[in-house]
Protein backbone atom coordinates (compact mmCIF):
# COMPACT_ATOMS: atom_id res chain seq x y z
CA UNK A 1 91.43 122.46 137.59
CA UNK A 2 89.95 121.00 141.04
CA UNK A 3 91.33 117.83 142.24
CA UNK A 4 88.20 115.84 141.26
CA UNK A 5 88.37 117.10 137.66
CA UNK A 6 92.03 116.24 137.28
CA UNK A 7 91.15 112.53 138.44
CA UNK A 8 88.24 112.51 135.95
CA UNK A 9 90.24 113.51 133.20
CA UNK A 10 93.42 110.71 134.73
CA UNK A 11 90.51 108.45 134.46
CA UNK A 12 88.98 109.11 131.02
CA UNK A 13 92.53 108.92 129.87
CA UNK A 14 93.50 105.62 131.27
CA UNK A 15 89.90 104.16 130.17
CA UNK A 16 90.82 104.84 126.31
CA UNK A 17 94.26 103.39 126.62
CA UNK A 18 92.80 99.83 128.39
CA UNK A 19 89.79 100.29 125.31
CA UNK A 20 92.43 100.81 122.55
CA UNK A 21 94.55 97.96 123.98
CA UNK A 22 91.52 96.08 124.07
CA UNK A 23 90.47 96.22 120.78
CA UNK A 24 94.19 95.59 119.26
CA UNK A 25 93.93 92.10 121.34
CA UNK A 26 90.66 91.58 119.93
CA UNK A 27 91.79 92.51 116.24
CA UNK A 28 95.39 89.98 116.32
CA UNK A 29 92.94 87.50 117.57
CA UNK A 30 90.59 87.88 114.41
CA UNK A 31 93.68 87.85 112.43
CA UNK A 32 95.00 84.91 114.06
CA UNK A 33 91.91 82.58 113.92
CA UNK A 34 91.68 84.00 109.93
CA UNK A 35 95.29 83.81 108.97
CA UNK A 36 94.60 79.73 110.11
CA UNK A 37 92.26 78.97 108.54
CA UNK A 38 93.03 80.38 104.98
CA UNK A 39 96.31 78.34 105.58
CA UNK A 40 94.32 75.70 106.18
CA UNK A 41 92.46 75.80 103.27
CA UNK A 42 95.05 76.59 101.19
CA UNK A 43 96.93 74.03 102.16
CA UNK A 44 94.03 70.96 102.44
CA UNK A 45 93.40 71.57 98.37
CA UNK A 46 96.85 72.03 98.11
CA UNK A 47 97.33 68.60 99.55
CA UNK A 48 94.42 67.14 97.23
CA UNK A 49 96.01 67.97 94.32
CA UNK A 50 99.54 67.41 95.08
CA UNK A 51 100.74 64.50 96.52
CA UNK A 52 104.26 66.41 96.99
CA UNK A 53 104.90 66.02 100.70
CA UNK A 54 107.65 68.68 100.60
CA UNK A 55 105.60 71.70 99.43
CA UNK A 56 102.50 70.33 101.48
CA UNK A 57 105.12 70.67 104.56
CA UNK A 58 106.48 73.85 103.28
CA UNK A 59 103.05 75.44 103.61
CA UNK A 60 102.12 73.88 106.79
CA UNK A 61 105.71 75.50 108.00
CA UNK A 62 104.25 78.91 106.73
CA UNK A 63 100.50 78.48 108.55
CA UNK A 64 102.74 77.54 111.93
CA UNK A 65 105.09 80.62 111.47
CA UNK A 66 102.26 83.06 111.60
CA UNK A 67 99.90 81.27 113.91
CA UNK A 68 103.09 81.10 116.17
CA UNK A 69 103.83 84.71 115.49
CA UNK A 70 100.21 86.08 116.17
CA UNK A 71 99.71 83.85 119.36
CA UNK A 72 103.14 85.40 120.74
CA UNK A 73 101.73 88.93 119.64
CA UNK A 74 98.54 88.19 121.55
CA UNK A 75 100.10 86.95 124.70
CA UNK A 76 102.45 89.89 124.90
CA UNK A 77 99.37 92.29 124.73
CA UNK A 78 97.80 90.33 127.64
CA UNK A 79 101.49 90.86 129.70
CA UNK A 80 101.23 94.50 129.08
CA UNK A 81 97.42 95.00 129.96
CA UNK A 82 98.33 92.54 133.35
């Protein structure tokens, strides 16, 4: 292969990684801004109907936790793109 067809295909290669990388960001994102607000949700009727503030806090521990948990996944993708 000639020297120009080996940089094409170096090229190609390193396009598909930064697209697949790309479009895992893109996806913990979605699940991030999702996995919120369902927790949200979940826990605003939960609060409604329940005036217990112990469970209330138990879910809002749970919505942090994987808010936390996706935002730390999405910032470690963005190190390893950088």
């Amino acid at each position: 292969m000639t020297r120009s067809g080996t940089l094409l295909c170096e090229f190609i290669q390193s396009s598909l990684i930064a697209i697949k990388l790309f479009t895992c960001l893109n996806l913990l994102i979605i699940f991030k801004n999702n996995a919120r607000k369902i927790v949200q949700e979940v826990a605003g009727r939960f609060l409604m109907r329940r005036a217990s503030s112990d469970v209330a806090s138990i879910w809002l521990d749970i919505g942090q936790f994987w808010g936390n948990l996706a935002k730390s996944l999405t910032d470690a993708d963005m190190d390893v793109g950088e």
